[in-house]
N, C-alpha and C. Protein backbone atom coordinates (compact mmCIF):
# COMPACT_ATOMS: atom_id res chain seq x y z
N UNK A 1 -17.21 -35.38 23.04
CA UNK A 1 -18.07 -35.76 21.94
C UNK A 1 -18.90 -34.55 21.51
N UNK A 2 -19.03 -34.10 20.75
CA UNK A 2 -19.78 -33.37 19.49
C UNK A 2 -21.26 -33.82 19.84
N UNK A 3 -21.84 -32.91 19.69
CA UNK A 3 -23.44 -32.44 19.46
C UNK A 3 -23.87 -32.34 18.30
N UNK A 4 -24.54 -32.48 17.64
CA UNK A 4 -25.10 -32.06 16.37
C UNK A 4 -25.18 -30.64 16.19
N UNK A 5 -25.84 -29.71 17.15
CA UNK A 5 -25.59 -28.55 17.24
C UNK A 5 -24.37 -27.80 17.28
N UNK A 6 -23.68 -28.44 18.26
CA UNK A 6 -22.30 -27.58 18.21
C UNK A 6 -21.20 -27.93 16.51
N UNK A 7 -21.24 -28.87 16.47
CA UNK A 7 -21.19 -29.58 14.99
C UNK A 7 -21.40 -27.96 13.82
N UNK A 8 -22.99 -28.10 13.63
CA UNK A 8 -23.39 -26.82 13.04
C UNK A 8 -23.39 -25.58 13.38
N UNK A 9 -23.05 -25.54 14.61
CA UNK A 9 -22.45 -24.06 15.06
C UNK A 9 -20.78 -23.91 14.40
N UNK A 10 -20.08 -25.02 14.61
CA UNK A 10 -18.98 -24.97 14.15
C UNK A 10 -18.37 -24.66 12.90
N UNK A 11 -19.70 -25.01 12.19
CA UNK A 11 -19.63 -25.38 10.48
C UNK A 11 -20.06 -24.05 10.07
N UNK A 12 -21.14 -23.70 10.94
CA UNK A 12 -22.05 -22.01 10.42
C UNK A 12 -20.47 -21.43 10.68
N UNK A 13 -19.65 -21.05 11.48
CA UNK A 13 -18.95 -20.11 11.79
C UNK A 13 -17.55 -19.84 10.71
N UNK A 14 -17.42 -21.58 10.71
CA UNK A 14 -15.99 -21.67 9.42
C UNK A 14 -16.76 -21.00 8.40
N UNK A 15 -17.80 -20.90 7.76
CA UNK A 15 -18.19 -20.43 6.73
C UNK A 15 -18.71 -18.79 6.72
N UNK A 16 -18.78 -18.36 8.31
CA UNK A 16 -19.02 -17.12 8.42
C UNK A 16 -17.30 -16.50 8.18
N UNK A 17 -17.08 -17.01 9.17
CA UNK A 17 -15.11 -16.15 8.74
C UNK A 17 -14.86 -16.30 7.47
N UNK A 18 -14.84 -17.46 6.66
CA UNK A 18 -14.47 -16.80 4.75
C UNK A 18 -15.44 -15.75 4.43
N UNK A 19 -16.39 -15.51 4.89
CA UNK A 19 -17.56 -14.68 4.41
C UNK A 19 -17.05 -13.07 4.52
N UNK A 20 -16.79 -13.30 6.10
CA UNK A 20 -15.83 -12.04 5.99
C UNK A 20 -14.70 -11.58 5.77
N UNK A 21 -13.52 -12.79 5.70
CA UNK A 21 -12.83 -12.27 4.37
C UNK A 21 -13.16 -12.02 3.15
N UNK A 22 -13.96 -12.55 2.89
CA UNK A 22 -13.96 -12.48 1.10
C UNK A 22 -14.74 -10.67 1.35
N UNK A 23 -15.92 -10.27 2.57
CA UNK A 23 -16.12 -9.18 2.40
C UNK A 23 -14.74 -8.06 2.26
N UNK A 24 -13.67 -8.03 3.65
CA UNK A 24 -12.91 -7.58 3.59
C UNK A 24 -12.43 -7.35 2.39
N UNK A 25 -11.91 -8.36 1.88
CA UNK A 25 -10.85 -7.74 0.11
C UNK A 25 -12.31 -7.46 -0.51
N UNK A 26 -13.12 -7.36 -0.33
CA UNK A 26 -13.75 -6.91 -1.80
C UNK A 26 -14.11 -5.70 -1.15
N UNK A 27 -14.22 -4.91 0.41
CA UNK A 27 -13.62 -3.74 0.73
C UNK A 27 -12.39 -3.22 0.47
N UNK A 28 -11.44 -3.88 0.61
CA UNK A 28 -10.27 -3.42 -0.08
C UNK A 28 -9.98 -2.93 -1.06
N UNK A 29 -10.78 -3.46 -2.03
CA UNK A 29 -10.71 -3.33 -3.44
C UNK A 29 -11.32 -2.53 -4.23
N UNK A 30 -12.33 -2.06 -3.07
CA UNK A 30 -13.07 -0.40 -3.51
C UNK A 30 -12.45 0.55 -4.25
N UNK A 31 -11.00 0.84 -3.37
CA UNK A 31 -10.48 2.05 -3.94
C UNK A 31 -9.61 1.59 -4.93
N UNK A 32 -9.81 0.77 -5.83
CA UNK A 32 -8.54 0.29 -6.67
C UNK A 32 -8.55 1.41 -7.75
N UNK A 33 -9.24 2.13 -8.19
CA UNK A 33 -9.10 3.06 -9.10
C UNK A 33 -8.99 4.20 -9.07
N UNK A 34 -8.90 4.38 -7.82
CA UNK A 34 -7.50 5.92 -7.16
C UNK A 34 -7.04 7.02 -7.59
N UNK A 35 -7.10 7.56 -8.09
CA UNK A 35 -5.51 8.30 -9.00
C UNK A 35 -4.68 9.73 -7.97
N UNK A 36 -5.31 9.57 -6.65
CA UNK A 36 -4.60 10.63 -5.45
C UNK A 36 -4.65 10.14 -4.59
N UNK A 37 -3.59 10.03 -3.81
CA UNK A 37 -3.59 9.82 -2.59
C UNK A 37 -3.79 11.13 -1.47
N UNK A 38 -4.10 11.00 -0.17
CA UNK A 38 -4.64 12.34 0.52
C UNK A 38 -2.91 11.88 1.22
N UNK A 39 -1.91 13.03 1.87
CA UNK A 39 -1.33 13.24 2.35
C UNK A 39 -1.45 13.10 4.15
N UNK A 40 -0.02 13.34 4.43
CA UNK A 40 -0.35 13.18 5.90
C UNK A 40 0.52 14.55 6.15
N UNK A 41 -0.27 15.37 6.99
CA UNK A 41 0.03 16.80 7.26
C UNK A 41 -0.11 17.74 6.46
N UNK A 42 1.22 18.47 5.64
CA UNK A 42 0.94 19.41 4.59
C UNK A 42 -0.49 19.82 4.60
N UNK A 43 -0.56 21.34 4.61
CA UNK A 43 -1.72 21.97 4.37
C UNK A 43 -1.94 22.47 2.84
N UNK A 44 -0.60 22.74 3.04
CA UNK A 44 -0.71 24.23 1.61
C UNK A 44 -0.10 23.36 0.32
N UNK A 45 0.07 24.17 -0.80
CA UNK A 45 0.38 23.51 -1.86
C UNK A 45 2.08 23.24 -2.48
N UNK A 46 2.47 21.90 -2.83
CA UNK A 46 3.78 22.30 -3.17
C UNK A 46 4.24 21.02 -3.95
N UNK A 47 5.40 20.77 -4.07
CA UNK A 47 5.84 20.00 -5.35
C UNK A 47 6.77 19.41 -4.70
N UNK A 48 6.65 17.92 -4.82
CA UNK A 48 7.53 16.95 -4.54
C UNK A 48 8.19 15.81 -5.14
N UNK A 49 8.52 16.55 -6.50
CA UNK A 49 8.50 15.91 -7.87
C UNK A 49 7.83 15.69 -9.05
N UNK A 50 7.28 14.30 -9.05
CA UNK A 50 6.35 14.23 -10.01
C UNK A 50 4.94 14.47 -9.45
N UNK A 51 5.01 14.19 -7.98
CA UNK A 51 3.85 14.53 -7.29
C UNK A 51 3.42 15.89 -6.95
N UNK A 52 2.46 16.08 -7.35
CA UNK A 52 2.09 17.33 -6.76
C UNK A 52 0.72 18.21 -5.59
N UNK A 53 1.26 18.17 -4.26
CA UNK A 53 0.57 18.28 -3.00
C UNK A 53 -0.65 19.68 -3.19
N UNK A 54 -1.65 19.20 -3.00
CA UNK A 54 -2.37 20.44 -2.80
C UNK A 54 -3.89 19.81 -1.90
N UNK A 55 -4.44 20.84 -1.35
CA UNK A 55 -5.07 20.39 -0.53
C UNK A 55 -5.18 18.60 0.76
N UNK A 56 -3.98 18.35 0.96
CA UNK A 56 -3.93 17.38 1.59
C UNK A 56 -3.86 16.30 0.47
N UNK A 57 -4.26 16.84 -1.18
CA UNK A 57 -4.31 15.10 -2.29
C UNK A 57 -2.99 15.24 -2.76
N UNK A 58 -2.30 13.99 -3.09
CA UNK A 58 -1.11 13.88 -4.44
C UNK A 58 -2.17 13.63 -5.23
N UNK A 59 -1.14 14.45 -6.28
CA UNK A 59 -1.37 13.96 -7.65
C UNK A 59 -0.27 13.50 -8.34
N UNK A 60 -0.32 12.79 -8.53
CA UNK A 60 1.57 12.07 -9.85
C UNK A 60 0.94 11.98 -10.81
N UNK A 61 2.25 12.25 -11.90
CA UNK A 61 2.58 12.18 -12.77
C UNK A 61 2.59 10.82 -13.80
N UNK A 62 1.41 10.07 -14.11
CA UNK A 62 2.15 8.38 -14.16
C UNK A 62 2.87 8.16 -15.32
N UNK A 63 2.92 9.35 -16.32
CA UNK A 63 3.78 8.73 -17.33
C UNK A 63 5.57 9.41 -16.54
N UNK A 64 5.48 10.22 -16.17
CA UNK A 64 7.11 10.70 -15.65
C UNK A 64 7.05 9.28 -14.53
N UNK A 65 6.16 8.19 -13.37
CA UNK A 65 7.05 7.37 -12.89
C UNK A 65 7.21 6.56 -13.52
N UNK A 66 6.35 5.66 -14.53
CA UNK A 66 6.36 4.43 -15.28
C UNK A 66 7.76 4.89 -16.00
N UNK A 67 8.18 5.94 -16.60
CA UNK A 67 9.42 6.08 -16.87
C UNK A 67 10.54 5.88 -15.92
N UNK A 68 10.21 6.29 -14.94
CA UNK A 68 11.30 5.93 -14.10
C UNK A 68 10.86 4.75 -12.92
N UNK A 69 10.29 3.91 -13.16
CA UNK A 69 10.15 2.40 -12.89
C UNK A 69 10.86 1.45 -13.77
N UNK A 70 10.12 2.11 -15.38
CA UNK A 70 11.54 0.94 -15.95
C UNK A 70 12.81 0.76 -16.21
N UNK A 71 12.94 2.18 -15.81
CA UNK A 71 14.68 2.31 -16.18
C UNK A 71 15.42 1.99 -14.85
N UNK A 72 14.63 1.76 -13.97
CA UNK A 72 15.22 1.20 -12.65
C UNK A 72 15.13 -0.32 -12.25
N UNK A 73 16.79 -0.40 -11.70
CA UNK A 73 17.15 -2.16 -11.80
C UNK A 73 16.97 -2.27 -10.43
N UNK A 74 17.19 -1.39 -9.37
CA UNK A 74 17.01 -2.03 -7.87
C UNK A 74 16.12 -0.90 -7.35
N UNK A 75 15.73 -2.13 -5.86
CA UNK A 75 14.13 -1.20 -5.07
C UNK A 75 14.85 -1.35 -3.94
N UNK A 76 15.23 -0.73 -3.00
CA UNK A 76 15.13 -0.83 -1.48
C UNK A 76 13.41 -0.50 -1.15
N UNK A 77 13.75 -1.56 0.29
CA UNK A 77 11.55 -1.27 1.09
C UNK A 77 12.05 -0.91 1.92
N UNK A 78 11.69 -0.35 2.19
CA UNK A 78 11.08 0.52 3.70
C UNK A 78 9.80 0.50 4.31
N UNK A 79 9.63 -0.06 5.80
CA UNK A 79 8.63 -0.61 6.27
C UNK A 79 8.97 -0.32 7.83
N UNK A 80 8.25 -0.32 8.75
CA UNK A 80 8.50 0.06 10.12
C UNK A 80 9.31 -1.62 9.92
N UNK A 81 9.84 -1.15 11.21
CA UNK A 81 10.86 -2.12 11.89
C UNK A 81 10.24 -3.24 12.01
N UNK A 82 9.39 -3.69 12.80
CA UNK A 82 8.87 -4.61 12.72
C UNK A 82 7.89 -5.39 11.47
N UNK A 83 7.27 -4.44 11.01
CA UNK A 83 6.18 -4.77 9.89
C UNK A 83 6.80 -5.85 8.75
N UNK A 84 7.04 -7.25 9.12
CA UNK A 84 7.68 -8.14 8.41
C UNK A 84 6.50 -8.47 7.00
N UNK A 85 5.32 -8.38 7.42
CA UNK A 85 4.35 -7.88 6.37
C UNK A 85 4.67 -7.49 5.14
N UNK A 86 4.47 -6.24 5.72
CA UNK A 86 4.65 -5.01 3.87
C UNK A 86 6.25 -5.41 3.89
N UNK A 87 6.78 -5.60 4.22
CA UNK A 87 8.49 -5.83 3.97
C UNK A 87 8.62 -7.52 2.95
N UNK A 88 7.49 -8.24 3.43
CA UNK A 88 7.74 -10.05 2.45
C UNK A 88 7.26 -9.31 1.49
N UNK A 89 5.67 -8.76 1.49
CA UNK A 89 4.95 -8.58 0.32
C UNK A 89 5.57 -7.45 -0.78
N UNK A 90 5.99 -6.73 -0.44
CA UNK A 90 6.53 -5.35 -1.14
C UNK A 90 7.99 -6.51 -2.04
N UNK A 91 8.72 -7.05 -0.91
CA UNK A 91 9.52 -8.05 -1.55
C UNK A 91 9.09 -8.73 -2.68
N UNK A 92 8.43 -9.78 -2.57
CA UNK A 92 7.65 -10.66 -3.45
C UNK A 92 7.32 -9.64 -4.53
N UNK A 93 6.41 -8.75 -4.62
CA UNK A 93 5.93 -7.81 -5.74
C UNK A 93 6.75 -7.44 -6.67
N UNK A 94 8.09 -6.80 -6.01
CA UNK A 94 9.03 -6.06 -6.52
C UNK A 94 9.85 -6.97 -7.71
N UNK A 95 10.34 -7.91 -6.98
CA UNK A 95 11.05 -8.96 -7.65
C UNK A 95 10.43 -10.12 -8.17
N UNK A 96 8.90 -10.24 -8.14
CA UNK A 96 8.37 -11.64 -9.07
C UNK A 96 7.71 -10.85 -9.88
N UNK A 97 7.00 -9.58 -9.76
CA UNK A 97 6.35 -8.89 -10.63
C UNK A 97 6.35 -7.89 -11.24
N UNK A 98 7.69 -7.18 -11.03
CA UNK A 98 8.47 -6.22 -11.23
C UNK A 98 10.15 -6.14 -12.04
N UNK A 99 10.29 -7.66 -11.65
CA UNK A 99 11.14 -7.70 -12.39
C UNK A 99 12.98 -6.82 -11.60
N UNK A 100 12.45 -6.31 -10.38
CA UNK A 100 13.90 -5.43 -9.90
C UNK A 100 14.50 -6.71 -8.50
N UNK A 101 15.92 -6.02 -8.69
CA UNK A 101 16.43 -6.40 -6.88
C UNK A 101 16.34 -5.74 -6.19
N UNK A 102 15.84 -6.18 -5.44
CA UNK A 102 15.70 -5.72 -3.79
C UNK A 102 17.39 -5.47 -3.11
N UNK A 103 17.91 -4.42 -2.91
CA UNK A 103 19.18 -4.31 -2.64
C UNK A 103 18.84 -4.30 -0.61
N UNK A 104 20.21 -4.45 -0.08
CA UNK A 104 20.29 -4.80 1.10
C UNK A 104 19.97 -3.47 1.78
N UNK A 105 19.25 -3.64 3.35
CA UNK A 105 19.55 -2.59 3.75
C UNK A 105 19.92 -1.65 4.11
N UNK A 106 20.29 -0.05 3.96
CA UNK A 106 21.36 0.65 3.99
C UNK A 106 22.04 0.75 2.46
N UNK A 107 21.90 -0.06 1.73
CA UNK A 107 22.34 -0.10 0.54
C UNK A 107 21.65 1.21 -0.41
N UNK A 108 22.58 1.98 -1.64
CA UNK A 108 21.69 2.67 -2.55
C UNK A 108 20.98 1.72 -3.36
N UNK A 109 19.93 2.36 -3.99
CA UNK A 109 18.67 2.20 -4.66
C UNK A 109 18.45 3.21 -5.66
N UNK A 110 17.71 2.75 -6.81
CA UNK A 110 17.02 3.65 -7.82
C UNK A 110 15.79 3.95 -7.11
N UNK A 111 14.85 3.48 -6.60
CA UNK A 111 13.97 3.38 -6.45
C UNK A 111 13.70 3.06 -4.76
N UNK A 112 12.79 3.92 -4.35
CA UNK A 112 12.61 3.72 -2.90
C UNK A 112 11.07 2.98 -2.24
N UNK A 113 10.73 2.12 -2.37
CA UNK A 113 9.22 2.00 -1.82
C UNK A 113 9.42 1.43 -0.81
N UNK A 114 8.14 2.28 -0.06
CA UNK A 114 7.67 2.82 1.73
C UNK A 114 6.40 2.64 1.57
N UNK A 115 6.26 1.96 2.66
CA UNK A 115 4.48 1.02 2.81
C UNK A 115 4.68 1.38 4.32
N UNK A 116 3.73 2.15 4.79
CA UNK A 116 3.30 2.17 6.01
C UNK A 116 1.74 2.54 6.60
N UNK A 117 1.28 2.62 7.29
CA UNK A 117 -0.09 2.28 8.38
C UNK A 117 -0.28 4.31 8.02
N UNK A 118 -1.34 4.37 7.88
CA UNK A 118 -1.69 6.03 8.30
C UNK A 118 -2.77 5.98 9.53
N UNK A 119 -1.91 6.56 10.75
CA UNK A 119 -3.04 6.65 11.93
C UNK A 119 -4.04 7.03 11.75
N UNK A 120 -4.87 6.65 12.32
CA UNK A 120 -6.33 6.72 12.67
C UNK A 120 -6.46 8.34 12.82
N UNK A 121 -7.63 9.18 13.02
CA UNK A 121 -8.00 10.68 13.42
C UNK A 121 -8.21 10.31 14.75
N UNK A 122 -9.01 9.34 15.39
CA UNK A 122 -8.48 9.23 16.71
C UNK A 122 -10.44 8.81 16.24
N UNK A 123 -10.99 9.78 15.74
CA UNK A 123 -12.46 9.62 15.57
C UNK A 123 -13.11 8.11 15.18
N UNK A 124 -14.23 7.56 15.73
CA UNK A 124 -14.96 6.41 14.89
C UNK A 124 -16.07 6.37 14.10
N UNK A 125 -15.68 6.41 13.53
CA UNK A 125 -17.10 6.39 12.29
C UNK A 125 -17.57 4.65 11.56
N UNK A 126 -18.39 4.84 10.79
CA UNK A 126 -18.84 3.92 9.91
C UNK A 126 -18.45 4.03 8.48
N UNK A 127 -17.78 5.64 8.43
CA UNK A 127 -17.20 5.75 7.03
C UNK A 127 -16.00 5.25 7.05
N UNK A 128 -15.66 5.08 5.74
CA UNK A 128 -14.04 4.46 4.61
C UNK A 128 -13.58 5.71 5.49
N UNK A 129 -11.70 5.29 5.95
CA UNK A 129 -10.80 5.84 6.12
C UNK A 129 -9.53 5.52 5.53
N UNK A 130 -8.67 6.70 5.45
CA UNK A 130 -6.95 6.40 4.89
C UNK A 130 -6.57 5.28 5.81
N UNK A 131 -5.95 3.88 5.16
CA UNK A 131 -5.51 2.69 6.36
C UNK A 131 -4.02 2.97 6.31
N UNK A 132 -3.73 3.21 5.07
CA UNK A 132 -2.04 2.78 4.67
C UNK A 132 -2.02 3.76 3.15
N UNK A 133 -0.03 3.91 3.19
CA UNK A 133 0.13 4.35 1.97
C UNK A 133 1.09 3.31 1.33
N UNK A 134 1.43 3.60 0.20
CA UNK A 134 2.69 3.25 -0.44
C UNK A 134 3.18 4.19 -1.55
N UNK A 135 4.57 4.81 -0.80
CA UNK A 135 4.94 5.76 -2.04
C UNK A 135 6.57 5.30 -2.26
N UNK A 136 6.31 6.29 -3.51
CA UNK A 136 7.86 5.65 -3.99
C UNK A 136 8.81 6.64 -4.49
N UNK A 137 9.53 6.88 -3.54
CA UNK A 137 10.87 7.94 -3.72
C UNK A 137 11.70 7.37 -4.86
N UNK A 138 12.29 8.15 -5.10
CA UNK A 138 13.53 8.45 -6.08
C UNK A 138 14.41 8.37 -4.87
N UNK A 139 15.76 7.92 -5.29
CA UNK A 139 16.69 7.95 -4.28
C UNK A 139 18.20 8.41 -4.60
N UNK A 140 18.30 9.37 -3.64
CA UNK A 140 19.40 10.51 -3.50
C UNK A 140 20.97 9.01 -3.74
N UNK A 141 21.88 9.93 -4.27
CA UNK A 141 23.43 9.03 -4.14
C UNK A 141 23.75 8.42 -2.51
N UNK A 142 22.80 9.31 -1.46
CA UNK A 142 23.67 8.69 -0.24
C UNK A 142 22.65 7.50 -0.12
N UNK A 143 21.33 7.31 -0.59
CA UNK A 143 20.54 6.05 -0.24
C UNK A 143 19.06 6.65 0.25
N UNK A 144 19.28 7.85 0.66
CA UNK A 144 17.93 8.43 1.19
C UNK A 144 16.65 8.89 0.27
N UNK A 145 15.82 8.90 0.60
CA UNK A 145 14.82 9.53 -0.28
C UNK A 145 15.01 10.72 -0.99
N UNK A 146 14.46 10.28 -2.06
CA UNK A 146 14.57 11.80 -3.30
C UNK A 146 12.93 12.36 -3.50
N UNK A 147 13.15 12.30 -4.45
CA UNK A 147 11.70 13.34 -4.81
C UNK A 147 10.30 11.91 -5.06
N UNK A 148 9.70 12.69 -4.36
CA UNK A 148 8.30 11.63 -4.47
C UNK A 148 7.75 11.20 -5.75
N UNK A 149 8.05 10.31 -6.46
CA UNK A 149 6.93 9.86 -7.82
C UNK A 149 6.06 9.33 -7.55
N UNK A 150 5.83 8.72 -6.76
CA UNK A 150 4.30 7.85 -6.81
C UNK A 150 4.04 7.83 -5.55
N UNK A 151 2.22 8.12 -5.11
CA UNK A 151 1.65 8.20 -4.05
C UNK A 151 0.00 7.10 -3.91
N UNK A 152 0.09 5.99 -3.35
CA UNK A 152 -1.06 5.28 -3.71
C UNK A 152 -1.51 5.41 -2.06
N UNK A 153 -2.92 5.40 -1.85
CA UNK A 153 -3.63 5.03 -0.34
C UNK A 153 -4.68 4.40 -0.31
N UNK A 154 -4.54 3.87 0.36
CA UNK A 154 -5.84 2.93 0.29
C UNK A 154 -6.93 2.98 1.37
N UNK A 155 -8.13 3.31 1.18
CA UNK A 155 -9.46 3.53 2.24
C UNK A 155 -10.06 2.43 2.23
N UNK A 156 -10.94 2.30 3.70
CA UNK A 156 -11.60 1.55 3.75
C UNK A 156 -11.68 1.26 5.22
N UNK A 157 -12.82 0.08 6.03
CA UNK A 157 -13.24 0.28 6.56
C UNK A 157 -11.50 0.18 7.86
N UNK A 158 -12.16 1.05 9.31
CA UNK A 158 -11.01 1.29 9.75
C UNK A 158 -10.69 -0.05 10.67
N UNK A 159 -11.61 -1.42 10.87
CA UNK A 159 -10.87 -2.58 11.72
C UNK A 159 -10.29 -3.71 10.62
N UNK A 160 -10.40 -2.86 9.04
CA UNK A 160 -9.28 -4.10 8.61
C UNK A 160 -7.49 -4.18 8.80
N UNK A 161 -7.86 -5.88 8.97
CA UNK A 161 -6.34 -5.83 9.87
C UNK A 161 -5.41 -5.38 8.71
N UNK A 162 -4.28 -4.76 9.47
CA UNK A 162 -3.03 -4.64 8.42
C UNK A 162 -2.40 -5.81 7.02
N UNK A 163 -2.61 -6.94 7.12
CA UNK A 163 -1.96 -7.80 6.42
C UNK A 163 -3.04 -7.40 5.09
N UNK A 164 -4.40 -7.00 5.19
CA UNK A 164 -5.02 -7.00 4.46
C UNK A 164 -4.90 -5.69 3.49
N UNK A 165 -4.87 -4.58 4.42
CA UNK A 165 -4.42 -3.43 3.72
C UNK A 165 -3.22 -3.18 3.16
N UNK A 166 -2.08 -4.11 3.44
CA UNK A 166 -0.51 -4.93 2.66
C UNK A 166 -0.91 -5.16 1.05
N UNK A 167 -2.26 -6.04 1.19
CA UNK A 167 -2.61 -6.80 0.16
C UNK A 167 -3.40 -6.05 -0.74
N UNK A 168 -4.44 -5.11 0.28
CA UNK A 168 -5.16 -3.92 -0.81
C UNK A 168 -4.22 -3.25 -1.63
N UNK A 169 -2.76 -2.28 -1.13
CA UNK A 169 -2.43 -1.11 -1.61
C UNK A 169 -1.34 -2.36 -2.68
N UNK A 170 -1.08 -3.19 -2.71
CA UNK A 170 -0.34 -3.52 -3.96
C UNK A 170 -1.05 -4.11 -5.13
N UNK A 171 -2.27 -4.14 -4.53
CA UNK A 171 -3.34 -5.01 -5.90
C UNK A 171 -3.77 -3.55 -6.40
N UNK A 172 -3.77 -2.52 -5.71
CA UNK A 172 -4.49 -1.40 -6.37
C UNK A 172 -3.37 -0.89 -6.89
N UNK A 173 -2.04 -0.79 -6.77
CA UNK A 173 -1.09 -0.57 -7.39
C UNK A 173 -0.57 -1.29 -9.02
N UNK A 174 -1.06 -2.13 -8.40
CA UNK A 174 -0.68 -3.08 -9.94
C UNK A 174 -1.81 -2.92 -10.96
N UNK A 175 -2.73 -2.58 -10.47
CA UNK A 175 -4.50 -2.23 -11.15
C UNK A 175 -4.02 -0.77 -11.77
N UNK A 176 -3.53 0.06 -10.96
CA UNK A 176 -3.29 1.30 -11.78
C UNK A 176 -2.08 1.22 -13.25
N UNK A 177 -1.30 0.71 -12.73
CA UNK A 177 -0.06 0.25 -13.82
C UNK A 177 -0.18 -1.03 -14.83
N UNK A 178 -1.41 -2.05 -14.95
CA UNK A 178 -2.00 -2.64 -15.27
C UNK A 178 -0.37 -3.53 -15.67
N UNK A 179 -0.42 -3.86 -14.12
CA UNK A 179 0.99 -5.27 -13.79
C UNK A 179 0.27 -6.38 -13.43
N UNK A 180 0.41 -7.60 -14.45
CA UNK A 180 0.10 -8.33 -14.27
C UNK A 180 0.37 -9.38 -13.44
């Protein structure tokens, strides 16, 4: 039997957890207006298509990818092995809001998008960090990655869980390309 107290402890708490989701995405949603992503490694400066690496930022090109987004009919994802995550959601995006097929795996592709986790510095802070990227290769005749067109990352605080940073880097993606 229930207490009155535990009752309102119960009730305070369901309403504390939406509280901090709703904080979470509206952390998420900080960086929606982006236009570089910071790299992982690379020091020095160089060219990886439409993107172009310098000091650890991309910069792309968005009218050279939006060109080559629409002239492309299929997406292969790429996602760690397990990450069934960015692999539904990148799915779902691609093909309800995008308009492409998702071709099988191993299969060629016009288009390559790769959603993965960017490790931690190892450091803890209270500041926004890189959580995740999503970039999107061009793809070579054998199926492999081609030249980088698009580089999105998303910051923010470093214990949001992954499903959320899934959900940040494609809402800030669609915010930049203004996909409805």
């Amino acid at each position: 039997m229930r207490t009155q107290g535990s009752w309102n402890r119960s009730r305070l708490w369901r309403e504390m957890r939406w509280s901090l989701l709703l904080t979470a995405v509206a952390a998420a949603g900080c960086g929606l207006f982006a236009t570089t992503a910071f790299a992982q490694g690379d020091d020095g400066v160089g060219d990886a298509g439409s993107c172009t690496l310098k000091n650890h930022v991309y910069t792309c090109n968005g009218a050279e990818f939006q060109a080559a987004l629409q002239s492309a009919k299929t997406v292969a994802i790429e996602a760690h092995n397990a990450d069934g995550v960015a692999r539904n959601e990148l799915t779902s995006f691609v093909t309800r809001k995008l308009g492409k097929t998702v071709t099988a795996e191993g299969s060629s592709a016009d288009l390559i998008f790769l959603m993965i986790p960017i490790e931690p510095s190892g450091v803890i802070s209270n500041a926004d960090t890189d959580l995740g990227t999503l970039r999107i290769y061009s793809s070579t005749p054998d199926g492999a990655r081609g030249r980088l067109l698009w580089a999105e990352t998303l910051f923010g605080a470093q214990d949001l869980p992954w499903p959320m940073v899934v959900h940040g880097l494609i809402s800030q993606f669609q915010s930049h390309f203004h996909i409805k």
